[in-house]
Protein backbone atom coordinates (compact mmCIF):
# COMPACT_ATOMS: atom_id res chain seq x y z
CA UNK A 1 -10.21 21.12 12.29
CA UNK A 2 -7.96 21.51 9.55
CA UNK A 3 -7.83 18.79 6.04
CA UNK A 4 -6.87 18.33 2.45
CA UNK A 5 -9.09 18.36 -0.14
CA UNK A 6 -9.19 16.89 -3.29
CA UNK A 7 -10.78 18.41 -6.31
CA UNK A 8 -11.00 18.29 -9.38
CA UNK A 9 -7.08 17.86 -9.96
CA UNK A 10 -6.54 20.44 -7.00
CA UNK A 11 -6.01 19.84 -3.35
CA UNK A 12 -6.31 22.83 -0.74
CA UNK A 13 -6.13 22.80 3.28
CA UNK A 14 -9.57 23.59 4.81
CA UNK A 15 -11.34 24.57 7.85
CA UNK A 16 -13.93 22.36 8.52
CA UNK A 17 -16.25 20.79 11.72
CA UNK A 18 -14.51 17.74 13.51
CA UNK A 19 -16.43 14.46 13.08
CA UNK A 20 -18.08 13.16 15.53
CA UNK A 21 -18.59 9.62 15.90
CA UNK A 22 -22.00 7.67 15.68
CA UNK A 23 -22.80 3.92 15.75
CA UNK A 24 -19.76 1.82 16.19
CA UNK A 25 -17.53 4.72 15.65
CA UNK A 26 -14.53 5.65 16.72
CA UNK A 27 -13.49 9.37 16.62
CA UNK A 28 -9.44 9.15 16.13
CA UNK A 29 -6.90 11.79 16.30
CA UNK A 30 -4.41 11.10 13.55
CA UNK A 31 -0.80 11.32 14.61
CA UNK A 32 0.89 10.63 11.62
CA UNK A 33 -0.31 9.81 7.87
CA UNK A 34 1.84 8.37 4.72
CA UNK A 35 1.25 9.54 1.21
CA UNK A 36 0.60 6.22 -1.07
CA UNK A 37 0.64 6.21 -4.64
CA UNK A 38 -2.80 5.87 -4.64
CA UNK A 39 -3.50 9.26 -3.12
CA UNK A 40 -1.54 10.74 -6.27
CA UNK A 41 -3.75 8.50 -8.76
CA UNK A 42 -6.74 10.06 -6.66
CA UNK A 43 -5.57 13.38 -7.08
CA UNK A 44 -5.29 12.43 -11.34
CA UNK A 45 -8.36 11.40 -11.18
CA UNK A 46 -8.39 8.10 -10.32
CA UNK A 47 -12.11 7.24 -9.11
CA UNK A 48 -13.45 10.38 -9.80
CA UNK A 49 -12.37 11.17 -6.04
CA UNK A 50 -13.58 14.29 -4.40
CA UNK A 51 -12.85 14.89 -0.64
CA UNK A 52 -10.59 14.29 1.85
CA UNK A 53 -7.86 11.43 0.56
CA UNK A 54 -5.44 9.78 3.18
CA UNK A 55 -5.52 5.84 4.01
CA UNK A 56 -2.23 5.18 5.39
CA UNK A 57 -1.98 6.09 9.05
CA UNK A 58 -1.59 5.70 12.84
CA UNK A 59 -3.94 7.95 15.68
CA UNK A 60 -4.83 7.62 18.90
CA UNK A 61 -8.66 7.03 19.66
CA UNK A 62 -9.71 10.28 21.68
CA UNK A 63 -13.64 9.20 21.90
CA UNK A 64 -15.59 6.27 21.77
CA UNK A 65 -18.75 5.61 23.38
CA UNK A 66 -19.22 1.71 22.10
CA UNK A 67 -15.77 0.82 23.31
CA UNK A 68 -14.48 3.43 25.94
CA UNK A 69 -11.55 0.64 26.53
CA UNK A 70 -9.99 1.82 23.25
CA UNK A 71 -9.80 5.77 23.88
CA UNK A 72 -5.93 6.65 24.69
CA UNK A 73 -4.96 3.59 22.44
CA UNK A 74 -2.30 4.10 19.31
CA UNK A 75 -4.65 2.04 16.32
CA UNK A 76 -4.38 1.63 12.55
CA UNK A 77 -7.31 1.16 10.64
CA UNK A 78 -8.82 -1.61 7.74
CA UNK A 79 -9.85 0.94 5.17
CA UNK A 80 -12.54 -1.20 3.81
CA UNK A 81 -15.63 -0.48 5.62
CA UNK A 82 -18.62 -2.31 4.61
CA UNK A 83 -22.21 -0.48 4.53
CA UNK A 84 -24.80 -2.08 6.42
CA UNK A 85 -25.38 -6.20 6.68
CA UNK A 86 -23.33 -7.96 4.51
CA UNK A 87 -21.62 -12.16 3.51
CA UNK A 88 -18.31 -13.00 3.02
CA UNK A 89 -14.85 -10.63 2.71
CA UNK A 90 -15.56 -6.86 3.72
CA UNK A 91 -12.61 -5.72 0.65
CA UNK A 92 -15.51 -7.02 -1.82
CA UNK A 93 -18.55 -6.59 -0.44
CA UNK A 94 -21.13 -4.51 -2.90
CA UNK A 95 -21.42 -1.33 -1.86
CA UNK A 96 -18.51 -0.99 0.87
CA UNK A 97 -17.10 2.38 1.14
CA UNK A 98 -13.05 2.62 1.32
CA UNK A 99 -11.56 5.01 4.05
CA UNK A 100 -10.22 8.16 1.99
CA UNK A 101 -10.76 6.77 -1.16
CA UNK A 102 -14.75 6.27 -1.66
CA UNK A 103 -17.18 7.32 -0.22
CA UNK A 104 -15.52 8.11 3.36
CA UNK A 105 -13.26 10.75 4.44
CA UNK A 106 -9.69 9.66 4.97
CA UNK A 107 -6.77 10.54 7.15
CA UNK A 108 -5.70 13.83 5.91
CA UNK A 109 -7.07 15.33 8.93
CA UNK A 110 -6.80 15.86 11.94
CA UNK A 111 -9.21 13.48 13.33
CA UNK A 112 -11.44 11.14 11.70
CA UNK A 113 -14.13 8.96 12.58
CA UNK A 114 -13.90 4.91 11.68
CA UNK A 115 -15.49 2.21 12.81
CA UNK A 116 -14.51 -0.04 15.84
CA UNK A 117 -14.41 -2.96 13.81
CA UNK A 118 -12.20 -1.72 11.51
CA UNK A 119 -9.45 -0.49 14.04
CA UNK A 120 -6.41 -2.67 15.47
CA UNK A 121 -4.50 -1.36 18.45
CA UNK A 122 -0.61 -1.27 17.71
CA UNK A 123 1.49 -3.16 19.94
CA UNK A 124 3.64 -0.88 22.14
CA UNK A 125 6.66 -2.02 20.93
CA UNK A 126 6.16 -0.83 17.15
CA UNK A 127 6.46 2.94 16.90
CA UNK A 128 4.14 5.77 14.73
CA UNK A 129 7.19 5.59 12.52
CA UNK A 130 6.51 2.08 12.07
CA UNK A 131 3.02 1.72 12.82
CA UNK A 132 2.04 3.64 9.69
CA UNK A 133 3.13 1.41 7.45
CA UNK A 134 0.87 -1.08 8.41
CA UNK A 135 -1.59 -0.72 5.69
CA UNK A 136 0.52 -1.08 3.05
CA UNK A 137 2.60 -3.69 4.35
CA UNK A 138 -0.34 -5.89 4.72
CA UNK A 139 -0.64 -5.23 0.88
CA UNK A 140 3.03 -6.29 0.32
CA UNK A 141 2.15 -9.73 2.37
CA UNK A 142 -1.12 -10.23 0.49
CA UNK A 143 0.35 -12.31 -2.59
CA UNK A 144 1.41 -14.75 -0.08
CA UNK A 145 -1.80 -15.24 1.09
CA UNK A 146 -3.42 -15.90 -1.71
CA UNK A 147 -0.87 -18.33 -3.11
CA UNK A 148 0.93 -20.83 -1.79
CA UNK A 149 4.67 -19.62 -2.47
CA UNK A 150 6.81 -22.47 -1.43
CA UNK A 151 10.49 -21.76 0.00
CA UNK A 152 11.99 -22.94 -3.10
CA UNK A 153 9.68 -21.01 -5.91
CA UNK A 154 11.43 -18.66 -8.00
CA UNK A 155 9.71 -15.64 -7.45
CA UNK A 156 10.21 -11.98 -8.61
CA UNK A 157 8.95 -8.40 -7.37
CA UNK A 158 8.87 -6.00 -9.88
CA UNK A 159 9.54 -2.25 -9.07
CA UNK A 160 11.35 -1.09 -6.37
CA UNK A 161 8.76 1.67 -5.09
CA UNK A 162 7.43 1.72 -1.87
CA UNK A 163 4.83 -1.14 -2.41
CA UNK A 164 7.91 -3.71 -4.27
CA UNK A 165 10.32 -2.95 -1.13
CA UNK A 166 7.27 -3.80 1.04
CA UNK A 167 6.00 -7.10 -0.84
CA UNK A 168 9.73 -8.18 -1.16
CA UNK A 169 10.82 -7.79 2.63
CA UNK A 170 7.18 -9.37 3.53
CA UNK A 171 7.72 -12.11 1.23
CA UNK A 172 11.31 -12.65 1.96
CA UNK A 173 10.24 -14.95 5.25
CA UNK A 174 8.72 -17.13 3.22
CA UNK A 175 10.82 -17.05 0.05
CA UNK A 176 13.90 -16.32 0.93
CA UNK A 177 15.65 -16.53 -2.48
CA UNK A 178 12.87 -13.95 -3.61
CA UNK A 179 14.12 -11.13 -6.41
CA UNK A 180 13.70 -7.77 -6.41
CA UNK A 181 13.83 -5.81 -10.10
CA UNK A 182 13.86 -1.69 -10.27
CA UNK A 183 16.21 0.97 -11.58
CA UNK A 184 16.90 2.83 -8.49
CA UNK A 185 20.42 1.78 -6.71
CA UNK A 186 19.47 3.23 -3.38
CA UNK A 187 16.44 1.36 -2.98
CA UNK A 188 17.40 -1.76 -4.57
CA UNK A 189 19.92 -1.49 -1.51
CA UNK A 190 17.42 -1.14 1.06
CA UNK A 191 16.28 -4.58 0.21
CA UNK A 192 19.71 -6.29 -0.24
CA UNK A 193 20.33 -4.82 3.29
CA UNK A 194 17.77 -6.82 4.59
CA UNK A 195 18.47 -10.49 2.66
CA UNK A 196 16.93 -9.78 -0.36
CA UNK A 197 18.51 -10.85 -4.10
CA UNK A 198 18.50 -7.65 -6.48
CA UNK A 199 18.26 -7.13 -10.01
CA UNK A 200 19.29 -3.74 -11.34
CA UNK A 201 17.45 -2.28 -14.81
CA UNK A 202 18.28 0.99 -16.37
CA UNK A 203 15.39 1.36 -19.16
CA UNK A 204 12.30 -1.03 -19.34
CA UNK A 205 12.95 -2.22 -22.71
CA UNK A 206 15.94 -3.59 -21.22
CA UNK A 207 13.32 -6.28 -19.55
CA UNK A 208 13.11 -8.60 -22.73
CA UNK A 209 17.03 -8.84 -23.19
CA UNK A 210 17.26 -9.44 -19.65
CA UNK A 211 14.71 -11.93 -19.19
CA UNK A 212 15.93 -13.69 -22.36
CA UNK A 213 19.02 -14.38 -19.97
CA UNK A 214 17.39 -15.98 -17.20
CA UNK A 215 15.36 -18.89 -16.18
CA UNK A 216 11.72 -17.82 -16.26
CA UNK A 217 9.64 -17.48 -12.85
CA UNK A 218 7.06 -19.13 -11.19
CA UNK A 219 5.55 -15.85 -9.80
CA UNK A 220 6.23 -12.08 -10.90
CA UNK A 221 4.57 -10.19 -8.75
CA UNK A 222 4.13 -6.60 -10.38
CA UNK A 223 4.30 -3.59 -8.87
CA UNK A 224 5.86 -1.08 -10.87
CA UNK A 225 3.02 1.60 -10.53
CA UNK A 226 2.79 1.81 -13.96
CA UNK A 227 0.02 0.83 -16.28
CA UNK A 228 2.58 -0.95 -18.80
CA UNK A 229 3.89 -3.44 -15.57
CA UNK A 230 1.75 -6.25 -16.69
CA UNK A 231 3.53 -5.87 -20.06
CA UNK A 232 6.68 -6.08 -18.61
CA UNK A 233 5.82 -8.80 -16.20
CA UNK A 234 4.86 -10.87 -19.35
CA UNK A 235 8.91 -11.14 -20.11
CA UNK A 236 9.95 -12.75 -16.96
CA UNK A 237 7.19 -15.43 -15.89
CA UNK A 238 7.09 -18.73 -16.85
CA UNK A 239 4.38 -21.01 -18.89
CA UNK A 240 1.80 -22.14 -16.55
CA UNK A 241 3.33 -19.43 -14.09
CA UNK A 242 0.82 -16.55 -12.11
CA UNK A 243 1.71 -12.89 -12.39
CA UNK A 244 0.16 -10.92 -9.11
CA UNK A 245 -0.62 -7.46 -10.25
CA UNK A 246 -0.84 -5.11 -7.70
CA UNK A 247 -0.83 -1.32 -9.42
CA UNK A 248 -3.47 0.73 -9.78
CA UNK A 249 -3.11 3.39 -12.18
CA UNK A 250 -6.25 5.80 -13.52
CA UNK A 251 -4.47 4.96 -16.96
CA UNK A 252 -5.75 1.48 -18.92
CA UNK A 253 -3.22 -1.08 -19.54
CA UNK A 254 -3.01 -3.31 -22.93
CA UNK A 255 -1.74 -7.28 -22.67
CA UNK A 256 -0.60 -9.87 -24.68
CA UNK A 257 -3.52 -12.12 -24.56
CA UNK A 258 -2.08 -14.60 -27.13
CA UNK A 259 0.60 -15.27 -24.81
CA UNK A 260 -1.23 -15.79 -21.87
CA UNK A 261 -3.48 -18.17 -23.77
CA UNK A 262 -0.59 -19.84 -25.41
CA UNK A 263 1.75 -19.70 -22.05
CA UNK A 264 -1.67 -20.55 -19.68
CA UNK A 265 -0.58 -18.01 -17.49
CA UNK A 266 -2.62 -16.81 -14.68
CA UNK A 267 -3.30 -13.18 -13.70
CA UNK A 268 -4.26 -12.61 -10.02
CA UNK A 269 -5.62 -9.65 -8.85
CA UNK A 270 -4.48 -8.23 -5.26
CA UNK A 271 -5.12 -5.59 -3.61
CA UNK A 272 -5.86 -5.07 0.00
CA UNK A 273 -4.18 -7.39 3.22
CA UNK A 274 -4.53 -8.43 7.24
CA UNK A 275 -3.51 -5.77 9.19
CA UNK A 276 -3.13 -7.93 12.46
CA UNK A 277 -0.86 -10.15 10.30
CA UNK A 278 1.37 -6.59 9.32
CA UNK A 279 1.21 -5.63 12.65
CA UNK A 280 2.48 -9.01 13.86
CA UNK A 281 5.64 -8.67 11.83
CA UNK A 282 6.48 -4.92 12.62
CA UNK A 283 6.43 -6.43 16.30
CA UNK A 284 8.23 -9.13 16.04
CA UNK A 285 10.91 -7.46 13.88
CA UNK A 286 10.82 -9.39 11.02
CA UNK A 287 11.18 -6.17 8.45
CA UNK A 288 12.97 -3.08 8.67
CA UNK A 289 10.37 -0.36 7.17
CA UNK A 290 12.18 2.78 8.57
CA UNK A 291 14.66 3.25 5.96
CA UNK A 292 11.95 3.55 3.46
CA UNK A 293 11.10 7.07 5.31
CA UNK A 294 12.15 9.58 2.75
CA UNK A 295 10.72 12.69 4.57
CA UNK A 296 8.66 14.01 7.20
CA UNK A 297 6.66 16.90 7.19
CA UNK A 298 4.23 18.70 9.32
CA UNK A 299 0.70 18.47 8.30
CA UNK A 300 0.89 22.59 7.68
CA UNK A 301 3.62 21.91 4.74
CA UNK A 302 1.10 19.51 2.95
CA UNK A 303 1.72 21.36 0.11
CA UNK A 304 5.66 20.54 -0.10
CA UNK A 305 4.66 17.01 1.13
CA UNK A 306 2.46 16.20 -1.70
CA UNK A 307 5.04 17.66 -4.39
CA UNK A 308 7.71 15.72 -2.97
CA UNK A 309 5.84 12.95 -3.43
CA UNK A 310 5.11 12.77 -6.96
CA UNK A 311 8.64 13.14 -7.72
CA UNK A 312 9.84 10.21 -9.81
CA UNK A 313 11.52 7.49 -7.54
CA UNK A 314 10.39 9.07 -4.20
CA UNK A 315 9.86 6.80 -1.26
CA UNK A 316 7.80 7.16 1.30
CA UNK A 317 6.77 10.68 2.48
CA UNK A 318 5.34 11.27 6.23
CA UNK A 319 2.60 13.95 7.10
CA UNK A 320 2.98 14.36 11.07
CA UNK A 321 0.45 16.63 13.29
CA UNK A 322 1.23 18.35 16.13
């Protein structure tokens, strides 16, 4: 079968055997994969990744001897897989290997082999169009999860990439006066088409002047893809308010810790979400993801797919098999 590979700063399509699946596996044929921002930090050298990269998709289970009920079925995929027994939250558990990202090979392929209890079948209703954002939408609709955003908090996404359109229009159901900040018109308008307050910034250190402006917020939720975000997340939230950071960049960031002590601010970490709970609101129609489709290209134009995609301000780019 045919796959990317990542190395060493390069990436390549190779021949290689098709996985079977043992244990609890699942051998699926991937249909259709999305290139995340984290498959670019991969490719920096984010994780000292080496392999086959891709987390973000929808297939269609073509064997699986533990659960033959599943082959034929359209599934997306947990890409936290833990290794062997193991307490408490599979995202955390020590020594868990992450679908296309460590220790497993991911999606940029045309089949790959996953575990049955990491796979959700996608209602019929939702389409591969759809279906692959699943992943990262259950990202987005993490931070509301982990706190308890009330209708009438003043809360603000910030960056208008492909994970800031997802968290606002996830977070929108339950906030509905929920902000969205980023520099980029036509995405910005995405969001408002959907019910979601904007906030338009040209340069980032326009964010102090602007934030000086404006009633602080209980929650900034940052997802500018950039290791300075949590700087600029610092402007807008309140004393005693929680910042959710949700980039991950192979870069370090530097804080303000003075003002977080002096402001008691709290940082959350979030990463990872319920895919059930993303696939429940891509079936019910709650969200719109299409328009966040910037382009779709055939597997064999990886090369052009993967350029496009770490073009500045690029949504999200589809890599469909045949």
């Amino acid at each position: 079968m045919k796959a990317v590979y990542f190395e060493k700063g390069s990436y390549r399509i190779i021949e290689t055997d098709k996985p079977m699946p043992t244990g609890n596996e699942a051998m699926v044929r991937v249909r259709s994969a999305g290139i995340c921002n984290t498959d670019i930090e991969l490719h920096r050298g984010y994780y000292g990744f080496t392999g086959v990269p891709g987390h973000e998709f929808v297939g269609e289970v073509e064997s699986c001897p533990v659960a033959p009920n599943l082959e034929g079925r359209r599934v997306v995929a947990d890409i936290n897989i833990p290794v062997g027994d193991f307490d408490g939250d599979p995202r955390h558990v020590h020594g868990r290997d992450v679908l296309g990202i460590v220790n497993r090979q991911g999606a940029f392929a045309e089949y790959v082999c996953i575990p049955v209890t990491n796979l959700y079948p996608v209602p019929e209703n939702v389409p591969d169009r759809a279906a692959v954002f699943a992943e990262p939408l259950a990202a987005g609709l993490e931070p509301g999860q982990q706190l308890h955003i009330h209708a009438n908090d003043r809360v603000l996404v910030l960056g208008d990439g492909k994970l800031g359109l997802l968290t606002a229009l996830g977070l929108r159901i339950a906030c509905p006066g929920i902000v969205l900040a980023g520099r980029h018109e036509s995405k910005l308008g995405i969001a408002a088409r959907q019910g979601v307050e904007t906030l338009r910034i040209d340069k980032p250190d326009e964010l102090a002047g602007i934030a000086d402006g404006m009633p602080r917020f209980d929650t900034v939720i940052e997802a500018t893809g950039s290791e300075h975000g949590l700087g600029y997340a610092m402007n807008f939230v309140r004393p005693e308010g929680t910042i959710v950071v949700k980039t991950t960049s192979h870069n370090p960031s530097s804080i303000d810790l003075a003002k977080i002590v002096v402001d008691e601010i709290s940082i959350v970490g979030s990463r990872c979400g319920d895919i059930s709970y993303a696939l429940s609101v891509l079936e019910r129609n709650m969200m719109d993801v299409r328009p966040m489709i910037e382009a779709e290209y055939d597997f064999a134009d990886f090369e052009k797919a993967f350029e496009h995609s770490m073009e500045k301000g690029t949504l999200k780019i589809l890599l469909n098999m045949k």
